[in-house]
C-alpha atoms as a PDB file:
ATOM      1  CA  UNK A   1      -2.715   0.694  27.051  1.00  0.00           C
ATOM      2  CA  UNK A   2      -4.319   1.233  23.509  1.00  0.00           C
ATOM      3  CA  UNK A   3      -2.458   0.782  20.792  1.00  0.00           C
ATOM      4  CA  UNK A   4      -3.092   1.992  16.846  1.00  0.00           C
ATOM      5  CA  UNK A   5      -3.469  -0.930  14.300  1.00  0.00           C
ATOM      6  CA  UNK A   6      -2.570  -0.574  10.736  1.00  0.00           C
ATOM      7  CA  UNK A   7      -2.329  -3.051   8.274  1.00  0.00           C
ATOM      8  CA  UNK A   8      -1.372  -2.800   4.740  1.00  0.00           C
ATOM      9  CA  UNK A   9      -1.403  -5.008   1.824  1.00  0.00           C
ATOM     10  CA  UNK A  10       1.286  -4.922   0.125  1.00  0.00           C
ATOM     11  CA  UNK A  11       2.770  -6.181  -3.661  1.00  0.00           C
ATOM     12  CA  UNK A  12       6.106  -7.592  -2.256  1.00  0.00           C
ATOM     13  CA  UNK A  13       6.308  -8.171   1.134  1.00  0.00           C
ATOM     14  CA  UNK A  14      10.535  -8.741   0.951  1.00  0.00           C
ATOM     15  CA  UNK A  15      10.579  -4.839  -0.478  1.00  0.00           C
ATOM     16  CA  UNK A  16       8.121  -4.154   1.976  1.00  0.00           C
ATOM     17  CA  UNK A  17       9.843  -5.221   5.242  1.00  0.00           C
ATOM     18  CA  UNK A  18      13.280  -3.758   3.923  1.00  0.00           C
ATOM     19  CA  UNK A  19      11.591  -0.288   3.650  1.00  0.00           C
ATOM     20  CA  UNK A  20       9.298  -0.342   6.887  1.00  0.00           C
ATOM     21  CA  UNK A  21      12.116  -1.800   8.829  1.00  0.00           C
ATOM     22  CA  UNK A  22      14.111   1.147   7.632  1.00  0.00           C
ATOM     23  CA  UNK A  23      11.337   3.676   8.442  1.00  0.00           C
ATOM     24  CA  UNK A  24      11.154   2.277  12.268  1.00  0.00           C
ATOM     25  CA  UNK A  25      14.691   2.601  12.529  1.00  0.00           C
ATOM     26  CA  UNK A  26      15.840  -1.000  12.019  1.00  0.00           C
ATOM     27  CA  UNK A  27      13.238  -1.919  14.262  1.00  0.00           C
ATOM     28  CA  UNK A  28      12.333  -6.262  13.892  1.00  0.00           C
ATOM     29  CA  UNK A  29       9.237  -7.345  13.349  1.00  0.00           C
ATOM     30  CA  UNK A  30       7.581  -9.186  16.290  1.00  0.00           C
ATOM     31  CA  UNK A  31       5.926 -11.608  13.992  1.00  0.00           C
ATOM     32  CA  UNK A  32       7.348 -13.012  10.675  1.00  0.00           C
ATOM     33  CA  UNK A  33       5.614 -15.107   8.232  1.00  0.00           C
ATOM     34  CA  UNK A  34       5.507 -15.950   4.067  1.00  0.00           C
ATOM     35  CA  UNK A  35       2.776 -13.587   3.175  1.00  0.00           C
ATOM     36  CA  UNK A  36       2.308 -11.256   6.407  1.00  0.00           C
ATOM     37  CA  UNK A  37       4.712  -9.225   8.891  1.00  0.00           C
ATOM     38  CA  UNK A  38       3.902  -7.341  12.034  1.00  0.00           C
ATOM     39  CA  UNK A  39       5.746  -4.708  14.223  1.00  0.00           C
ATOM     40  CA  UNK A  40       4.699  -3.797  17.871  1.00  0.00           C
ATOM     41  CA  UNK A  41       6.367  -0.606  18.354  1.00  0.00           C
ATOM     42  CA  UNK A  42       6.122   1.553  21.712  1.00  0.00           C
ATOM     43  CA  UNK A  43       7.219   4.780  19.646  1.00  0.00           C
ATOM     44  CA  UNK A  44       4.951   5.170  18.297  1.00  0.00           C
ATOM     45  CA  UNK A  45       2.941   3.280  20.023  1.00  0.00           C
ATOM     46  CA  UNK A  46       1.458   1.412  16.849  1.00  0.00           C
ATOM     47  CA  UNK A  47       0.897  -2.424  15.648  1.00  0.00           C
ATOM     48  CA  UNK A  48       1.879  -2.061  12.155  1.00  0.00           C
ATOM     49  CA  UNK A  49       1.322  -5.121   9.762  1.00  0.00           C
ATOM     50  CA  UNK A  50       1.864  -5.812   6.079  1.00  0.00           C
ATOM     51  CA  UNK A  51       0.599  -8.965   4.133  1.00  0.00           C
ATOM     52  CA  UNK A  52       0.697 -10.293   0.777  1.00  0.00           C
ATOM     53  CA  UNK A  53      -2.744 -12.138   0.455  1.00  0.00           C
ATOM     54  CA  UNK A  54      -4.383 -10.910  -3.254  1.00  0.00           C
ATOM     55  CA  UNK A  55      -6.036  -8.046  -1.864  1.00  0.00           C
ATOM     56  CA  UNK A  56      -5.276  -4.629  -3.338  1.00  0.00           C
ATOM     57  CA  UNK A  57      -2.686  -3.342  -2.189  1.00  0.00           C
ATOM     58  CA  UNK A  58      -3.181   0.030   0.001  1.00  0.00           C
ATOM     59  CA  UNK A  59      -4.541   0.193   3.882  1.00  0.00           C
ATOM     60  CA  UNK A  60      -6.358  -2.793   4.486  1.00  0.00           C
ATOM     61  CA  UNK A  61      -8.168  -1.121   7.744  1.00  0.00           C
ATOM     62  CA  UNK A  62      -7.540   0.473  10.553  1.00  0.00           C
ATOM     63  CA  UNK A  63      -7.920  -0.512  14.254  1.00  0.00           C
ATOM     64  CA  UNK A  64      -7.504  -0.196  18.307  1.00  0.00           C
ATOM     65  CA  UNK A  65      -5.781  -2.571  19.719  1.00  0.00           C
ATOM     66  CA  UNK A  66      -6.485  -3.491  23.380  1.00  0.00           C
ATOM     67  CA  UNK A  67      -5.052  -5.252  26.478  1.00  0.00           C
ATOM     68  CA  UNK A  68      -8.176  -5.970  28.406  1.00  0.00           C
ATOM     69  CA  UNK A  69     -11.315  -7.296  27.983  1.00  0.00           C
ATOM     70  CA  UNK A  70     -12.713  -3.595  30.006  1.00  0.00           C
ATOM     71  CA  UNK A  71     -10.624  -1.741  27.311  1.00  0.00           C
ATOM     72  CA  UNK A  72     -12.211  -3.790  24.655  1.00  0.00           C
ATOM     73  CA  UNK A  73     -16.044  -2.942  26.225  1.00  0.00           C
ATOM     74  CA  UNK A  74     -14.769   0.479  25.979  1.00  0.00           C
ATOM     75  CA  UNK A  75     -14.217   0.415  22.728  1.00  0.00           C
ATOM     76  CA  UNK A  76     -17.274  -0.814  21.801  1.00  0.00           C
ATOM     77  CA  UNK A  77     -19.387   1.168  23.042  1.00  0.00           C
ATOM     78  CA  UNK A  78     -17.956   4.119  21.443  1.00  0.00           C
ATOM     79  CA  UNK A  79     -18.842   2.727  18.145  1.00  0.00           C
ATOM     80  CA  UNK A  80     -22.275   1.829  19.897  1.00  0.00           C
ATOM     81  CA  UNK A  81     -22.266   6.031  20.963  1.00  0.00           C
ATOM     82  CA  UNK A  82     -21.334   7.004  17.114  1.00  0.00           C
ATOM     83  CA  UNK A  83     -24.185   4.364  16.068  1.00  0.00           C
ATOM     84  CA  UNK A  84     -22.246   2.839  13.601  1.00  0.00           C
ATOM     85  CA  UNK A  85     -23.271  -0.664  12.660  1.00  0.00           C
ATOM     86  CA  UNK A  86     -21.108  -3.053  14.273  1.00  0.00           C
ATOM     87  CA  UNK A  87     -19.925  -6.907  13.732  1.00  0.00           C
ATOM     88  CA  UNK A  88     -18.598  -8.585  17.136  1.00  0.00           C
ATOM     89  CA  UNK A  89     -16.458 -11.265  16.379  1.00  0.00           C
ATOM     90  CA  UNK A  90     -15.136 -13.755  19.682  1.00  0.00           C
ATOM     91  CA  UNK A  91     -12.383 -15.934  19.525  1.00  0.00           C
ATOM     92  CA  UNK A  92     -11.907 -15.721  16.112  1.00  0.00           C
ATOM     93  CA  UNK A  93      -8.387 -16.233  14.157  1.00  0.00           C
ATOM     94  CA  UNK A  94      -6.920 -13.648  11.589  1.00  0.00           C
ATOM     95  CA  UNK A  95      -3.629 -12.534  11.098  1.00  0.00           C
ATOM     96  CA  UNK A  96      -1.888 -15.645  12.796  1.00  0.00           C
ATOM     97  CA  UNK A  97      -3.262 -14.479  16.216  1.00  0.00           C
ATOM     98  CA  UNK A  98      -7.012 -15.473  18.230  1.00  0.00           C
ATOM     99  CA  UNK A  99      -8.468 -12.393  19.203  1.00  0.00           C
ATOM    100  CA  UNK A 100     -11.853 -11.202  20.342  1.00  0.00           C
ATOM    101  CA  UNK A 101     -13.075  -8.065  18.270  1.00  0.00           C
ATOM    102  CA  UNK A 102     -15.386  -6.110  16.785  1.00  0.00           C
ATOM    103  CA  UNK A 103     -15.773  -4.296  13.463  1.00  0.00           C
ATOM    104  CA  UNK A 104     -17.483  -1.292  11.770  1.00  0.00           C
ATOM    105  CA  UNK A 105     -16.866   0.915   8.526  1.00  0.00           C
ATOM    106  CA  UNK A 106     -16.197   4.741   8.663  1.00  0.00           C
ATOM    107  CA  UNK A 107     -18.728   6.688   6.337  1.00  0.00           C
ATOM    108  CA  UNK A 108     -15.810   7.135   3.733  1.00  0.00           C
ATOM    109  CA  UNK A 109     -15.554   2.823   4.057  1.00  0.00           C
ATOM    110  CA  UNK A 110     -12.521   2.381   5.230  1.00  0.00           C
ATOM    111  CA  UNK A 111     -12.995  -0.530   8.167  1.00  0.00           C
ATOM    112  CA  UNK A 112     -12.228  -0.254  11.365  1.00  0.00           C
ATOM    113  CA  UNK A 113     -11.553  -2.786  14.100  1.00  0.00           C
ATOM    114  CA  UNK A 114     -10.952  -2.959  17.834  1.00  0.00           C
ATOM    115  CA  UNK A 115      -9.551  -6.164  19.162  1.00  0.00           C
ATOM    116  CA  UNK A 116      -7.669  -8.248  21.657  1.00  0.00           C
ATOM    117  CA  UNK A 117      -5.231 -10.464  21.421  1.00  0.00           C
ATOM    118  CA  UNK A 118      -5.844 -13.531  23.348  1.00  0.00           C
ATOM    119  CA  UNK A 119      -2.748 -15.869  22.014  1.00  0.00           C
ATOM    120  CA  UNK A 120      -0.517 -16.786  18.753  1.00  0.00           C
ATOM    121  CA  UNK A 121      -2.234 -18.883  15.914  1.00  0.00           C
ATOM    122  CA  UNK A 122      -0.533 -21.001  13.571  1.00  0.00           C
ATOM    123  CA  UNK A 123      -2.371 -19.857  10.821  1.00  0.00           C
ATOM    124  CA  UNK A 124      -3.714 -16.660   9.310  1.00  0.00           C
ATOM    125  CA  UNK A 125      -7.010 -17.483   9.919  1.00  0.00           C
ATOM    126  CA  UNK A 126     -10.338 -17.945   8.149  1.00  0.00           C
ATOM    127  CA  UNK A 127     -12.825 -15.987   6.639  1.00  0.00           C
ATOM    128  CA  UNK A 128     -16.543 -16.455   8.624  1.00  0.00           C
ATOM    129  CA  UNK A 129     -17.867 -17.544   5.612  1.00  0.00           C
ATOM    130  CA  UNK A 130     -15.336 -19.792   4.397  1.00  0.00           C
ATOM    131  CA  UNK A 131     -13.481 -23.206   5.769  1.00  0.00           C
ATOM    132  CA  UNK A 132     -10.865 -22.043   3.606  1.00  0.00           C
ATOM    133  CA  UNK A 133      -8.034 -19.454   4.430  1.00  0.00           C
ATOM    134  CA  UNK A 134      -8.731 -16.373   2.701  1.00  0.00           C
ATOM    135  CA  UNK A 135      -7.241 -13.159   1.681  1.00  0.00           C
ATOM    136  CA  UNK A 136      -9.768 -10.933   3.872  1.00  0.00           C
ATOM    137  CA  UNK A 137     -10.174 -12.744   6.808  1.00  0.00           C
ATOM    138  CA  UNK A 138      -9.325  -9.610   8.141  1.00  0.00           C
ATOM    139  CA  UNK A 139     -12.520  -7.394   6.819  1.00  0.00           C
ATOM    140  CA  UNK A 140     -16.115  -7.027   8.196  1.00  0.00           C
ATOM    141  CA  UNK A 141     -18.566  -8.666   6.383  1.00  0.00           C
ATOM    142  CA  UNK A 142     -21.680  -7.298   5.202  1.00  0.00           C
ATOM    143  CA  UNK A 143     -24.306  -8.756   8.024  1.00  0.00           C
ATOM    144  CA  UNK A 144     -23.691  -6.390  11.163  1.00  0.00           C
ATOM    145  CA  UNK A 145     -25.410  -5.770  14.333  1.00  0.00           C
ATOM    146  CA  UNK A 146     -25.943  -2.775  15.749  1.00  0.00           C
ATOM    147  CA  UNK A 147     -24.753  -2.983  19.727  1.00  0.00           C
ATOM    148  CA  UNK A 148     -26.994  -0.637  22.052  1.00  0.00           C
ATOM    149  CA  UNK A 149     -29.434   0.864  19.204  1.00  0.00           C
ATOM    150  CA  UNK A 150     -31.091   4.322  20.226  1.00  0.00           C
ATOM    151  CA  UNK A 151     -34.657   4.504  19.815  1.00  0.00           C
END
């Protein structure tokens, strides 16, 4: 099953939960933390997720989340069939999960990721650049590789 990922930043996360919580009908978040909060909801069938990190706030980027590594191929090689430029990221930690993924940017910019969970981190995770956490762990950076390049 494919799920749609959203993720927001938001200004107060508190005033943020209260609301989103009260748009997914009292639904609890799955996952909890100071400066981030996530939903898994089956209806819609959407991982929804909210942070307060110092980025602006808005939608952070967009994404397909996956259950299989097959479903994650998939995925990839439709951005490969839209040639968009692509950065595959494995075993990496954002948004206090490890996840295998890959990224690319729409041609308005907005970023878009597909991913797989592969187990619960600790921590929010770390930018590729940086041994620091950062605010955008969850963004693609600028170098990208384009998977399956036509001729």
């Amino acid at each position: 099953m494919k799920r749609m990922h959203i993720h927001v930043s938001v200004e107060n996360l508190g005033e943020s939960i209260r609301f989103y919580r009260a748009m997914f009908g009292n639904a609890e978040p799955t996952v909890i933390k100071s400066d981030y909060c996530k939903w898994e909801l089956t209806n819609p069938a959407v991982n929804f997720a909210i942070s307060q990190r110092g980025a602006k706030p808005g939608v952070d980027h967009l994404g397909i989340q996956v259950e299989t590594d097959a479903e994650l191929v998939e995925m990839n090689a439709r951005f490969t069939a839209a040639e968009l430029p692509v950065q595959a990221q494995t075993g990496t930690t954002c948004c206090y999960a490890r996840s295998d993924k890959a990224w690319t940017t729409d041609p308005q910019g907005v970023a878009w990721e597909t991913f797989r969970t592969l187990e619960a981190a600790p921590v929010y995770g770390h930018s590729r650049e940086q041994s620091q956490p950062s605010a955008a762990c969850c963004v693609p950076v600028d170098t990208t590789v384009k998977l399956g390049s036509r001729p």
